[in-house]
N, C-alpha and C. Protein backbone atom coordinates (compact mmCIF):
# COMPACT_ATOMS: atom_id res chain seq x y z
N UNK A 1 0.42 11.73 -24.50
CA UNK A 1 1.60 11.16 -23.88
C UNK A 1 2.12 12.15 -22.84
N UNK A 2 2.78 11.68 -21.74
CA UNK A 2 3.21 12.00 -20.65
C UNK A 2 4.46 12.91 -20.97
N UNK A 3 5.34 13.88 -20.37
CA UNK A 3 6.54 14.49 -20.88
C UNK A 3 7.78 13.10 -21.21
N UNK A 4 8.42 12.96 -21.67
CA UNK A 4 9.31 12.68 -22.74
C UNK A 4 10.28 12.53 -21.30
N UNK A 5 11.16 11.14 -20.83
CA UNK A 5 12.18 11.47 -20.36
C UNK A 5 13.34 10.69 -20.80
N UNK A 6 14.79 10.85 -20.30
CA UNK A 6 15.75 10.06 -20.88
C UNK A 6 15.66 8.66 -20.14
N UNK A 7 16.48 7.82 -20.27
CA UNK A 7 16.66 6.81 -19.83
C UNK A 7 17.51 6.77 -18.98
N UNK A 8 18.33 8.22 -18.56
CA UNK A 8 18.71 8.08 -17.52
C UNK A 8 17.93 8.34 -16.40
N UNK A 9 16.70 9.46 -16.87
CA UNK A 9 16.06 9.72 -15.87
C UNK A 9 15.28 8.15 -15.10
N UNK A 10 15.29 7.66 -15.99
CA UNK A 10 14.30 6.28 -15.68
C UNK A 10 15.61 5.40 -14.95
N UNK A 11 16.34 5.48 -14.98
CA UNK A 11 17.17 4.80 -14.62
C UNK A 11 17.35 5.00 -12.51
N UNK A 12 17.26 6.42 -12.49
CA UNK A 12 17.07 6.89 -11.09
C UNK A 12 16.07 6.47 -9.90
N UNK A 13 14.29 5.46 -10.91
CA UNK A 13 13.90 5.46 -10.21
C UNK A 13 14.47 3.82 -9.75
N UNK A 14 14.18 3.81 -8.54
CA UNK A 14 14.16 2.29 -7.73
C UNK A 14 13.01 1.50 -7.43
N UNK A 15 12.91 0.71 -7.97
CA UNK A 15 11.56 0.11 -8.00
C UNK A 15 12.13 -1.24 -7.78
N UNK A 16 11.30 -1.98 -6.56
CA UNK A 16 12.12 -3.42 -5.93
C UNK A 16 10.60 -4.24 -5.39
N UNK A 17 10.76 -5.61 -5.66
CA UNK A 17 9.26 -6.42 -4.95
C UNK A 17 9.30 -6.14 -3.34
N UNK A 18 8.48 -6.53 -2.72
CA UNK A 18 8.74 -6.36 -1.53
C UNK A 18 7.28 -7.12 -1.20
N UNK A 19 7.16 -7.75 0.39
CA UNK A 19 5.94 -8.76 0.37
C UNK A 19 5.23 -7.92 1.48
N UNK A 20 4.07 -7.61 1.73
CA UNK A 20 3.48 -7.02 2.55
C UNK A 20 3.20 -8.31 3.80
N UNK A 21 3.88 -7.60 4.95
CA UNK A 21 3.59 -8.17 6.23
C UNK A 21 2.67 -7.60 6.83
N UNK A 22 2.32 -6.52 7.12
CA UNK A 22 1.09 -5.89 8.04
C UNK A 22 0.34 -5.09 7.39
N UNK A 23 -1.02 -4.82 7.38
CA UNK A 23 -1.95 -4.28 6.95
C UNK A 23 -2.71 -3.47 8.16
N UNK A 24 -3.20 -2.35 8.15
CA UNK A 24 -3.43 -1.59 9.34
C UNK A 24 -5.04 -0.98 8.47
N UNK A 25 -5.87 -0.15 9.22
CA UNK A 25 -6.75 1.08 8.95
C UNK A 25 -5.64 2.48 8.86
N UNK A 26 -6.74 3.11 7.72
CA UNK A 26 -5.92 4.04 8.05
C UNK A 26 -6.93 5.44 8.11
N UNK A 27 -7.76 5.46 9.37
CA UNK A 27 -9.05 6.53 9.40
C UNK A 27 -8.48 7.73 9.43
N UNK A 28 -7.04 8.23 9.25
CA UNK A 28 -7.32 10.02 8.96
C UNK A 28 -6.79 10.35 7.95
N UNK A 29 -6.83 9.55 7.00
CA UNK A 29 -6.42 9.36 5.71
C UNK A 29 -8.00 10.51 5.09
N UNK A 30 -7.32 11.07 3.97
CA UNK A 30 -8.73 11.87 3.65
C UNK A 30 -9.95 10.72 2.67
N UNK A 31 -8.82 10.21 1.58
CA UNK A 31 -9.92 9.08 1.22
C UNK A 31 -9.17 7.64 1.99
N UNK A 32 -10.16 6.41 1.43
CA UNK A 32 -9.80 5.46 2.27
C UNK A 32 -8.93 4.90 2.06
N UNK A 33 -8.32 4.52 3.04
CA UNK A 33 -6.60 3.78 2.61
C UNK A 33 -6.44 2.67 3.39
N UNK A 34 -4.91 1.93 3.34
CA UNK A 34 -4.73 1.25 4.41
C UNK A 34 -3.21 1.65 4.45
N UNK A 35 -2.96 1.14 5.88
CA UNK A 35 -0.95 1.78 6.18
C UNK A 35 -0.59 0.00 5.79
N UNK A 36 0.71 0.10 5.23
CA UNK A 36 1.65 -1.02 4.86
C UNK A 36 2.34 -1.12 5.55
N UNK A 37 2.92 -2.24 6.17
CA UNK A 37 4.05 -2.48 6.54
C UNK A 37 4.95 -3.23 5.51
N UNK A 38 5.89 -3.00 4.55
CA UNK A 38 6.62 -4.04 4.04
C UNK A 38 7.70 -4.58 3.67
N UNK A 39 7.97 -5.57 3.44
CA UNK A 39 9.51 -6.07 4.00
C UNK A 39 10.29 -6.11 2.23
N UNK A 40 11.44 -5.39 2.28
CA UNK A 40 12.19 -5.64 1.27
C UNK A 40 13.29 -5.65 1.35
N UNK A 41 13.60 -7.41 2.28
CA UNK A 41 14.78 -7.75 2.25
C UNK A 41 16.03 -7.18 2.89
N UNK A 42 17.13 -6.71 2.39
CA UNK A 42 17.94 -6.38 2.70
C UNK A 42 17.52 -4.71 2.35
N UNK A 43 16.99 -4.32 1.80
CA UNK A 43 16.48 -2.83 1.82
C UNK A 43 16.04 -2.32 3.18
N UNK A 44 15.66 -3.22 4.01
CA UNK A 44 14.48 -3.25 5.14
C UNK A 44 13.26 -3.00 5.39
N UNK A 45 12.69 -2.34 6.59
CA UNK A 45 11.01 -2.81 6.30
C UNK A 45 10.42 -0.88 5.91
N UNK A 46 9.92 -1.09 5.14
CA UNK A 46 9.39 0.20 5.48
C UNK A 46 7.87 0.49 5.25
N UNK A 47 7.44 1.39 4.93
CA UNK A 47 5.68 1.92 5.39
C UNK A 47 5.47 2.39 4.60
N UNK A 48 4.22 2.34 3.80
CA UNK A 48 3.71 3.00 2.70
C UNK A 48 1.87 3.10 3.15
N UNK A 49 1.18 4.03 2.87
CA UNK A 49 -0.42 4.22 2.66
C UNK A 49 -0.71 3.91 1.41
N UNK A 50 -2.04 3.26 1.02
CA UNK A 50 -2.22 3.14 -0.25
C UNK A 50 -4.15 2.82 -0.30
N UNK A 51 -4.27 3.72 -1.27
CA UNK A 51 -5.83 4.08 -1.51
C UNK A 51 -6.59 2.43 -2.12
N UNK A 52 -6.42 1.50 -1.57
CA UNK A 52 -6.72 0.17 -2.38
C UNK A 52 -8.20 -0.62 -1.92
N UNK A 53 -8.80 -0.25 -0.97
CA UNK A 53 -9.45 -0.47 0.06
C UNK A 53 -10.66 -1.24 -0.56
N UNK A 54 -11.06 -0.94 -1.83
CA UNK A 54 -12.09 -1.13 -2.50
C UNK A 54 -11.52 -2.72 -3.25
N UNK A 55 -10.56 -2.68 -3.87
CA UNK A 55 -10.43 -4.07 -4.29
C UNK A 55 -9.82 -5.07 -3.63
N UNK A 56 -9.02 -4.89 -2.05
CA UNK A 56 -8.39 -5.83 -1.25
C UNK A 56 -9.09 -5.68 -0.15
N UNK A 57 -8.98 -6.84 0.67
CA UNK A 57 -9.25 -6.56 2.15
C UNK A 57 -7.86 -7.01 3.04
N UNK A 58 -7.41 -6.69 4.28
CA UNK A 58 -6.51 -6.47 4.83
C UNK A 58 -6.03 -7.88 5.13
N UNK A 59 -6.73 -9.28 5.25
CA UNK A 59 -6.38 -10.38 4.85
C UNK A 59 -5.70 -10.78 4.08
N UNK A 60 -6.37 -10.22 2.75
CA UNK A 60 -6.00 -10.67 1.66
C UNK A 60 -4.40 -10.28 1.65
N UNK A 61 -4.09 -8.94 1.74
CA UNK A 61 -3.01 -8.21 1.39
C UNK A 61 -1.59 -9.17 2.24
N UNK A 62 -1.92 -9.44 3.18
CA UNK A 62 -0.44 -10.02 3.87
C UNK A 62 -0.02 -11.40 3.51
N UNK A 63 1.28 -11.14 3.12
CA UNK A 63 1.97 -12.11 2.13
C UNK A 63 2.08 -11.79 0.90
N UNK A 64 1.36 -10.85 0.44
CA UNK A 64 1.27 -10.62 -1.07
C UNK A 64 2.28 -9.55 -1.15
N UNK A 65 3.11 -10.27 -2.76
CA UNK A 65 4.35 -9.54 -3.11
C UNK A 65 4.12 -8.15 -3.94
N UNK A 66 4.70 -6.81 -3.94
CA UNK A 66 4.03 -6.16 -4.81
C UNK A 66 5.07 -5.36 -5.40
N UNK A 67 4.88 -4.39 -5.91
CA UNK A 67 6.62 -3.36 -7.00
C UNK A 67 6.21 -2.22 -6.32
N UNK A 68 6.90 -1.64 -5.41
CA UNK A 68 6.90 -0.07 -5.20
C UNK A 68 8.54 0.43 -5.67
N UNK A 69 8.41 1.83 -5.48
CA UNK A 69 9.34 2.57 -5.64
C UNK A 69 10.08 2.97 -4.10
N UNK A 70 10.87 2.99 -4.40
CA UNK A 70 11.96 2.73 -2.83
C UNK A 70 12.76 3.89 -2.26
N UNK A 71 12.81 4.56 -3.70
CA UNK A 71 13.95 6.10 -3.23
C UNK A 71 13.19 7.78 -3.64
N UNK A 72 12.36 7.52 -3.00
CA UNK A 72 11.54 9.02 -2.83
C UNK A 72 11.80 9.45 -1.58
N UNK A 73 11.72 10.59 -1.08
CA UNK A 73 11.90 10.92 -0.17
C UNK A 73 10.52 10.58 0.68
N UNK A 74 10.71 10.34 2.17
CA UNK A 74 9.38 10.25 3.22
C UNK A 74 8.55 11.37 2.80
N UNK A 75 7.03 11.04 2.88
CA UNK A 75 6.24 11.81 2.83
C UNK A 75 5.03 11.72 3.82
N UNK A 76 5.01 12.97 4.34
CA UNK A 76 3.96 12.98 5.51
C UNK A 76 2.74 12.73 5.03
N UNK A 77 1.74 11.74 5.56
CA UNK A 77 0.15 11.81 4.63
C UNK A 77 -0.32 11.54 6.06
N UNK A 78 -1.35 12.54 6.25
CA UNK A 78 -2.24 12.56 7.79
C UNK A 78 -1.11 12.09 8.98
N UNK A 79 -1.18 11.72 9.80
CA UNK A 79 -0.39 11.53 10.83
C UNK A 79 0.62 10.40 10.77
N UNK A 80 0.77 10.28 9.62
CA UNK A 80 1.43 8.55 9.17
C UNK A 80 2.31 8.97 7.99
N UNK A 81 3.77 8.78 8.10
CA UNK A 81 5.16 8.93 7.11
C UNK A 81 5.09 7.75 6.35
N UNK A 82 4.84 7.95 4.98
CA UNK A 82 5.43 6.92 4.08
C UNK A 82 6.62 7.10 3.64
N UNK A 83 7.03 5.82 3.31
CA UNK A 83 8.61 5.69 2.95
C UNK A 83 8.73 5.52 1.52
N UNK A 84 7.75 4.93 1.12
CA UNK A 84 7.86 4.22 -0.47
C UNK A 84 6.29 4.27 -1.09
N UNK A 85 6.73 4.39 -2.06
CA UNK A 85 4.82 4.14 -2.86
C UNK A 85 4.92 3.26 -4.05
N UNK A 86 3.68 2.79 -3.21
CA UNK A 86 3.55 1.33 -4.08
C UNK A 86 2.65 1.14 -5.38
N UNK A 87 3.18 0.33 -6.22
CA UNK A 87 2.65 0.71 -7.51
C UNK A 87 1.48 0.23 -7.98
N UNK A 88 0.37 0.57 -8.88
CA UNK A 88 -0.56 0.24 -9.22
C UNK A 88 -1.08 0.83 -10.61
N UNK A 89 -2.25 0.01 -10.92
CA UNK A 89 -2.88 0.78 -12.40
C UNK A 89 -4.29 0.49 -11.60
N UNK A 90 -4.83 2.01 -12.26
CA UNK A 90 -5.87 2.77 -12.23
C UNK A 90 -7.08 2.41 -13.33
N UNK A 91 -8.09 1.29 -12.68
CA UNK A 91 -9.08 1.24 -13.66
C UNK A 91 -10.51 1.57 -13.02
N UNK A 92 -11.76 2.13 -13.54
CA UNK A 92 -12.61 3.15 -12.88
C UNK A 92 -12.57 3.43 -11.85
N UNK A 93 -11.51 4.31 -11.39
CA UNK A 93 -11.46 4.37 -9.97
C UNK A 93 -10.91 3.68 -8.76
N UNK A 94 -10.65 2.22 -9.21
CA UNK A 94 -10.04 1.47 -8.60
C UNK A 94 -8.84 1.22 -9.14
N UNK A 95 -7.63 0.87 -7.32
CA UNK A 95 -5.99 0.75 -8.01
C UNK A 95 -5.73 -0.75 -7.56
N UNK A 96 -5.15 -1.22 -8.92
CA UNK A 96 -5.16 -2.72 -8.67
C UNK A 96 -3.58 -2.55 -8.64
N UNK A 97 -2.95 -3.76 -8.01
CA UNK A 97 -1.50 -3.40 -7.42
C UNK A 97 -0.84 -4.14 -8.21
N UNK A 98 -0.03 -3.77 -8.95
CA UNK A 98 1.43 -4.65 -9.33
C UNK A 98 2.17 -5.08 -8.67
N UNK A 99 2.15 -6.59 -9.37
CA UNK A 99 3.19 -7.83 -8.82
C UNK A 99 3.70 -8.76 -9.67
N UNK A 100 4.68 -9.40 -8.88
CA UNK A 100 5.49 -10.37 -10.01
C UNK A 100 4.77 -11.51 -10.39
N UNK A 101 5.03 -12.23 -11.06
CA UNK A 101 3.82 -13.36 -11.91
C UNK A 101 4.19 -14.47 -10.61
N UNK A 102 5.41 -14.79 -10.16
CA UNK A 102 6.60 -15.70 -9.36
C UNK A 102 6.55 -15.36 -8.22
N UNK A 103 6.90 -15.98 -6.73
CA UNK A 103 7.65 -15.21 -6.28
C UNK A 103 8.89 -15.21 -5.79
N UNK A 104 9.87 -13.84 -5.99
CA UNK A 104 11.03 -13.78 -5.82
C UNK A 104 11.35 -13.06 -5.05
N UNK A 105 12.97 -12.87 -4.41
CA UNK A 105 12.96 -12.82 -3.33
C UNK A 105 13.35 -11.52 -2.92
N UNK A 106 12.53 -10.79 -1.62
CA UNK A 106 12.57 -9.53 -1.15
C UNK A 106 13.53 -9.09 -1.44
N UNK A 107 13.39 -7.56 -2.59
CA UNK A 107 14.49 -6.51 -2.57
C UNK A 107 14.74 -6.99 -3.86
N UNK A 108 14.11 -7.76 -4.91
CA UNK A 108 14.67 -8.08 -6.33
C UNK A 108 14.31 -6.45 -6.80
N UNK A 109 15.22 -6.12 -7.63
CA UNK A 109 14.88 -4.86 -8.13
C UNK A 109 14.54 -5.05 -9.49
N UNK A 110 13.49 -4.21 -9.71
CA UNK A 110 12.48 -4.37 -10.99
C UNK A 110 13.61 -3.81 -12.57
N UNK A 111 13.60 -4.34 -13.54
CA UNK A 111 14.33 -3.90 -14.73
C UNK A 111 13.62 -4.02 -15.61
């Protein structure tokens, strides 16, 4: 098991749906990625990279609703600032993305 936190700590993070509008390459990424564009609502749009490349193609991805985390600070990755990172589970190697079963509407925040 992972370290032990309170429920307040869990409480801090922000985790909200948000629907991916643009899908980009992302070649100076060290492994393969793609850049996000995505919209959450009244949150607004912001940008995330994400190592997914192997189980989506960039078609597929736009329109599709997914759960990232919203209040991390920007992080520089190769020449491209993410704003948010988007969530997924890790099976051999591949990250399959979490989403709502429904869809609801940009900026629902996850509980």
């Amino acid at each position: 098991m992972e370290k032990i936190i309170t429920f307040e700590d869990f409480t801090k993070v922000d985790l909200r749906i948000g629907t991916i509008i643009h899908v980009s390459d992302f070649p100076n990424a060290r492994k393969p990625a793609y850049q996000l564009t995505i919209d959450f609502g009244d949150l607004g749009i912001k940008k995330s990279s994400a190592q997914i490349t192997t189980q989506y193609n960039k078609e597929d991805l736009v329109n599709r609703q997914i759960v990232a985390v919203v209040n991390f600070p920007k992080k520089q990755i190769a020449n491209f600032m993410s704003e948010c990172l988007v969530m997924g589970v890790v099976k051999d190697n591949d990250v399959f993305l979490l989403h709502p079963e429904a869809k609801v509407k940009n900026g629902t925040q996850v509980s």
